[in-house]
Protein backbone atom coordinates (compact mmCIF):
# COMPACT_ATOMS: atom_id res chain seq x y z
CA UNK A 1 -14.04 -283.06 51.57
CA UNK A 2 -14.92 -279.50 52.11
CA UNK A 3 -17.96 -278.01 52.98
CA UNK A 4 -17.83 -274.76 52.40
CA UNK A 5 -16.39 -273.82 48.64
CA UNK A 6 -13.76 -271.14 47.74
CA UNK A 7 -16.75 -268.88 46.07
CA UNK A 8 -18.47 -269.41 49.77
CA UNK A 9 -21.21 -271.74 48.53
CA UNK A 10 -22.12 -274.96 50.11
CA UNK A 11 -21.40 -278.74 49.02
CA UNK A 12 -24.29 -280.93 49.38
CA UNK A 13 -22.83 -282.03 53.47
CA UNK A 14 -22.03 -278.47 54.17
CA UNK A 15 -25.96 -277.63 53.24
CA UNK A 16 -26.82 -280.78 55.78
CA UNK A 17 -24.93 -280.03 57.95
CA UNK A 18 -25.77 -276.53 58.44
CA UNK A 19 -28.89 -277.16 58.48
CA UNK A 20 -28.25 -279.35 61.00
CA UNK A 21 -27.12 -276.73 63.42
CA UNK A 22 -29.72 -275.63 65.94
CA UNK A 23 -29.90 -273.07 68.58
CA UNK A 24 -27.83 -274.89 70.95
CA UNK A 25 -26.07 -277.99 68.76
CA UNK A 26 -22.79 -279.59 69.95
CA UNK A 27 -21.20 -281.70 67.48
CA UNK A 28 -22.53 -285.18 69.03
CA UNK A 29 -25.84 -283.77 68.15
CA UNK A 30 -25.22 -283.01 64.70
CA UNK A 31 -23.64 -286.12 64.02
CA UNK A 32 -26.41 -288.19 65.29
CA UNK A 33 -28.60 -285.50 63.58
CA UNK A 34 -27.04 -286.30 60.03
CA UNK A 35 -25.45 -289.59 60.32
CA UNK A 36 -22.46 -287.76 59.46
CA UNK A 37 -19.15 -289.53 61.50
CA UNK A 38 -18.33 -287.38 64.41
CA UNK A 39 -14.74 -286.71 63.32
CA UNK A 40 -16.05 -285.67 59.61
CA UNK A 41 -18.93 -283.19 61.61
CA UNK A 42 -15.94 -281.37 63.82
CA UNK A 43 -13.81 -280.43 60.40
CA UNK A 44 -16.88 -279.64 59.23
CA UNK A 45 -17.82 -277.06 61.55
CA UNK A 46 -14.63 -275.25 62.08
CA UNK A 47 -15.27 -274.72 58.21
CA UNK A 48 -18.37 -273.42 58.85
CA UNK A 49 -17.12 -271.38 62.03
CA UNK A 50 -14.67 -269.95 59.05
CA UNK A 51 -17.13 -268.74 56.67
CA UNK A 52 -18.97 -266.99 59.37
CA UNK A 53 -21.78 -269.17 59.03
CA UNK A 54 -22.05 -270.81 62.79
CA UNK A 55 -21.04 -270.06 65.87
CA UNK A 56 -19.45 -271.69 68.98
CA UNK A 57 -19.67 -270.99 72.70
CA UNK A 58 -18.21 -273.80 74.98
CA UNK A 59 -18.71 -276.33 72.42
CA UNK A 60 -22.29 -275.36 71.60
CA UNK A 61 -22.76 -274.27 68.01
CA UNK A 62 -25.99 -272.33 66.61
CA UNK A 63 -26.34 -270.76 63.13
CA UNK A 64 -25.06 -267.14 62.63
CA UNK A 65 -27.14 -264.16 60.71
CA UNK A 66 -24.97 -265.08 57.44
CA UNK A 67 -25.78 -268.64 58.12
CA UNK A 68 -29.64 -268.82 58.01
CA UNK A 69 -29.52 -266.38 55.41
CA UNK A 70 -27.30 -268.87 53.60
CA UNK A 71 -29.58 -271.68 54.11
CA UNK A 72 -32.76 -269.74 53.08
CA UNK A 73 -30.81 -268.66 49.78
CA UNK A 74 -29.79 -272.32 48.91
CA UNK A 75 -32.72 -273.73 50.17
């Protein structure tokens, strides 16, 4: 299920899970954060690395410029 449309907004788990993303997240955190099964959050993220909306340094993701401007938009 994606998380991230084709016209660049957000399903309902992308929003979550973006939201999810702190300054210093790995995956394991989000998951836990969300409830969200670990396997689902990594495909997940590497759609949201795509859009521009997170980043990653050595498996530590925070939210991008784009991405809290995407969350305050759709919030």
């Amino acid at each position: 299920m994606p998380c991230v449309w084709p016209d660049g907004t957000l399903s309902s788990s992308g929003r979550l899970l973006l939201t999810s993303v702190g300054p210093d997240s790995t995956a394991e955190d989000v998951a836990a954060t969300t409830g969200i099964p670990l396997y689902r959050v990594r495909s997940s993220l590497r759609q949201l690395l795509a859009a521009g909306f997170i980043s990653e340094q050595g498996g530590h993701f925070k939210q991008t410029k784009e991405g809290v401007e995407k969350v305050k938009a759709d919030g």
